[in-house]
Protein backbone atom coordinates (compact mmCIF):
# COMPACT_ATOMS: atom_id res chain seq x y z
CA UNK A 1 3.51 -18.44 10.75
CA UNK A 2 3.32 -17.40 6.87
CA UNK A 3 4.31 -14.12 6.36
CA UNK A 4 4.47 -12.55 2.32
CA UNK A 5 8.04 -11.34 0.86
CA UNK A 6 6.71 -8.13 0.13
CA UNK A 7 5.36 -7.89 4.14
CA UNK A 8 8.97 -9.16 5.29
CA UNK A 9 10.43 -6.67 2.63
CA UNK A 10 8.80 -3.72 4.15
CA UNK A 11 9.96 -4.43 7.78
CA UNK A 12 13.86 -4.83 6.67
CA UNK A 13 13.64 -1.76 4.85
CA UNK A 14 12.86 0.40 7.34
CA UNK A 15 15.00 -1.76 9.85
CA UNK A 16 18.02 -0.57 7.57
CA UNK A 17 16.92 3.10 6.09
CA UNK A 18 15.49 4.84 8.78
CA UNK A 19 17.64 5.79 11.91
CA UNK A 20 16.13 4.98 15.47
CA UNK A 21 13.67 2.26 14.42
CA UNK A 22 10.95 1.33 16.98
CA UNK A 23 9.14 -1.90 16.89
CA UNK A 24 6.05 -2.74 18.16
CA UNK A 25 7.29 -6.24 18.08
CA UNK A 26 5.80 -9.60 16.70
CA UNK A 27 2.01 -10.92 16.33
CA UNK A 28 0.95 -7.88 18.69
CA UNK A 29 3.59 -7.50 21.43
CA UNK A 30 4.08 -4.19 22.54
CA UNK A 31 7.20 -2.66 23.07
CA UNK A 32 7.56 0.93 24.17
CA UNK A 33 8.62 3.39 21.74
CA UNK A 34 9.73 7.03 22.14
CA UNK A 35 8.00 9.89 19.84
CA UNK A 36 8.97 10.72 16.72
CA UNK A 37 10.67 6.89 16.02
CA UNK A 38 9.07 4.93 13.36
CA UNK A 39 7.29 1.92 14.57
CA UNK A 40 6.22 -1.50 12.41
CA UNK A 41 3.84 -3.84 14.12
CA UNK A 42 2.62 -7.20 12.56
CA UNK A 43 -0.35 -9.76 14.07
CA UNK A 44 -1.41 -12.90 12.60
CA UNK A 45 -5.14 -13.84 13.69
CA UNK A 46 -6.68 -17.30 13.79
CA UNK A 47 -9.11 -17.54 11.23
CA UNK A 48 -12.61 -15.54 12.27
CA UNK A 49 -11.03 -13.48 14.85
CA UNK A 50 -9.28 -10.09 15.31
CA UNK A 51 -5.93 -9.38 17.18
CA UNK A 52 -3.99 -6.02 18.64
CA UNK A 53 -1.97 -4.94 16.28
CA UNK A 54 -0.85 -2.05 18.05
CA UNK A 55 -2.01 0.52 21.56
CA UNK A 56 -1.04 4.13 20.36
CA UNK A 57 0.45 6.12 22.89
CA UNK A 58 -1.02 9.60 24.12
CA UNK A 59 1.16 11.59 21.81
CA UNK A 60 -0.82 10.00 18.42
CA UNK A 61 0.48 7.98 15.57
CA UNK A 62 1.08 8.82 11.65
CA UNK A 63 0.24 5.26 9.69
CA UNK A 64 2.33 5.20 6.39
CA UNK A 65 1.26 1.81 5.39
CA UNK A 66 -1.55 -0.78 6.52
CA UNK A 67 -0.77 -4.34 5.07
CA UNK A 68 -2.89 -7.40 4.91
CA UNK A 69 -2.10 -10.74 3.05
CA UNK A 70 -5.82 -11.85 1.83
CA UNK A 71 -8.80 -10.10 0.53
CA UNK A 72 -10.70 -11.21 3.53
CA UNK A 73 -8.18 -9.06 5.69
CA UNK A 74 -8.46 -5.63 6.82
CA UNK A 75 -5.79 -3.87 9.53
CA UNK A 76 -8.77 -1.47 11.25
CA UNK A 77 -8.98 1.37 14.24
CA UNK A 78 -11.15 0.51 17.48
CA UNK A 79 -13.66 -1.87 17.61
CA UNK A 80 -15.80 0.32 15.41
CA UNK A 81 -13.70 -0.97 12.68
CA UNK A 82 -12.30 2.03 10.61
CA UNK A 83 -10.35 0.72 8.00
CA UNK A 84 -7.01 1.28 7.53
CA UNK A 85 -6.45 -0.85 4.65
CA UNK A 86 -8.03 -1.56 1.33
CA UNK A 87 -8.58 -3.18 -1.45
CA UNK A 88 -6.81 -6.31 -2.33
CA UNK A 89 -4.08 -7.95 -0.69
CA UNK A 90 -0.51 -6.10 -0.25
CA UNK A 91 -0.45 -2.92 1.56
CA UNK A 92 -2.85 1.01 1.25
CA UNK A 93 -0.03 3.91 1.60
CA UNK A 94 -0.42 7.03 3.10
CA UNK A 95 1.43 10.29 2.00
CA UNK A 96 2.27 11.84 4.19
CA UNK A 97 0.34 9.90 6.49
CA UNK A 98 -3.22 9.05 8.14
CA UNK A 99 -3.62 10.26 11.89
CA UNK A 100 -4.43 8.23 14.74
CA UNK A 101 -5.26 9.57 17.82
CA UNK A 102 -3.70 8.63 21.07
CA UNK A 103 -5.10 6.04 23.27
CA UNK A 104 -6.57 4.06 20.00
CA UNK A 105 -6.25 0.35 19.27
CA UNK A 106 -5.35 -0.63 15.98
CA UNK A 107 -6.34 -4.27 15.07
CA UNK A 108 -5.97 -6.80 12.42
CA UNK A 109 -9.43 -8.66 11.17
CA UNK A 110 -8.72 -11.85 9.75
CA UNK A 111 -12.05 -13.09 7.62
CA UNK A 112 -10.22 -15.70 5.71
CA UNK A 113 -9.73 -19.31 5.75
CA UNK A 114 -6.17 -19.69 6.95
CA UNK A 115 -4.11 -17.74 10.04
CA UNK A 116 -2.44 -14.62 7.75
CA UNK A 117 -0.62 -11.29 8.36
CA UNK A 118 -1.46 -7.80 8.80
CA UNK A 119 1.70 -5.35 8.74
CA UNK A 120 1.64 -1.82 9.89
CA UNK A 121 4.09 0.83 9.62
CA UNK A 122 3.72 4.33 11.13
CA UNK A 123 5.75 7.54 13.04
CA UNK A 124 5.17 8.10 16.66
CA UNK A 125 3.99 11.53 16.79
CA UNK A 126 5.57 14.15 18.96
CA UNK A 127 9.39 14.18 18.82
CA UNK A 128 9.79 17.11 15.44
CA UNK A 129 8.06 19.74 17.54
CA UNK A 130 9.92 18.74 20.73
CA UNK A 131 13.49 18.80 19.24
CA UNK A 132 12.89 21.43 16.64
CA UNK A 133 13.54 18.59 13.50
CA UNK A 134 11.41 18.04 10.38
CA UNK A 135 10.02 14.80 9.99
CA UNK A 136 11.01 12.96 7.15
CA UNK A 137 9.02 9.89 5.44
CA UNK A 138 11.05 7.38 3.49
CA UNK A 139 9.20 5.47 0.35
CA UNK A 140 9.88 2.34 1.33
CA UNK A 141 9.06 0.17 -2.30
């Protein structure tokens, strides 16, 4: 599996800023994740195909960052392919964030030649108005 610096870069960096990290887990596994926890989610398609990235939960999702590591690549919403990311390869950021509604899917399109990575990095909505906290984004470069 090839995965860029700057891709593995982001992940560690929010592993070790940002207290009560969530992960979707690797190439598309789900794990569950509370509200309010930042989550990171990677998937690495086969050439020609698309893969879940990530199921948002009922309570929504705040994307911060939508990564892709070829032109050809784009990390998209639903099957009616809203695009998350753009441009070039390396990562579209979000401030303070782009909303995605509970119950989506949010999937990585691989057009190129080769079996590459999308990343995606987002807050679980939910958990500020619960507990009465301010959510806080971290610049993660």
């Amino acid at each position: 599996m090839t995965r860029t610096a700057s891709t593995t870069a982001v992940i560690l960096v929010a592993a070790l800023l940002v207290p009560g990290l969530g992960n979707a887990g690797m190439d598309g596994d789900t794990v569950v994740a509370r509200a309010g926890n930042v989550v990171s989610a990677t998937a690495t398609p086969r050439p020609g195909h698309s893969d879940v990235m990530y199921r948002v939960p009922s309570t929504g999702m705040l994307v911060t960052r939508a990564c892709v590591e070829h032109t050809a690549m784009t990390v998209e919403i639903g099957r009616e392919e809203r695009r998350l990311s753009y441009g070039a390869r390396g990562c579209t950021y979000y401030d303070p964030g782009f909303v995605v509604a509970g119950g989506e899917t949010i999937y990585c399109d691989n057009g190129s030649g080769l079996a590459r990575t999308c990343a995606l990095v987002g807050v679980l909505e939910g958990a500020a108005e619960r507990k009465g906290h301010r959510v806080r984004f971290y610049d993660l470069n």
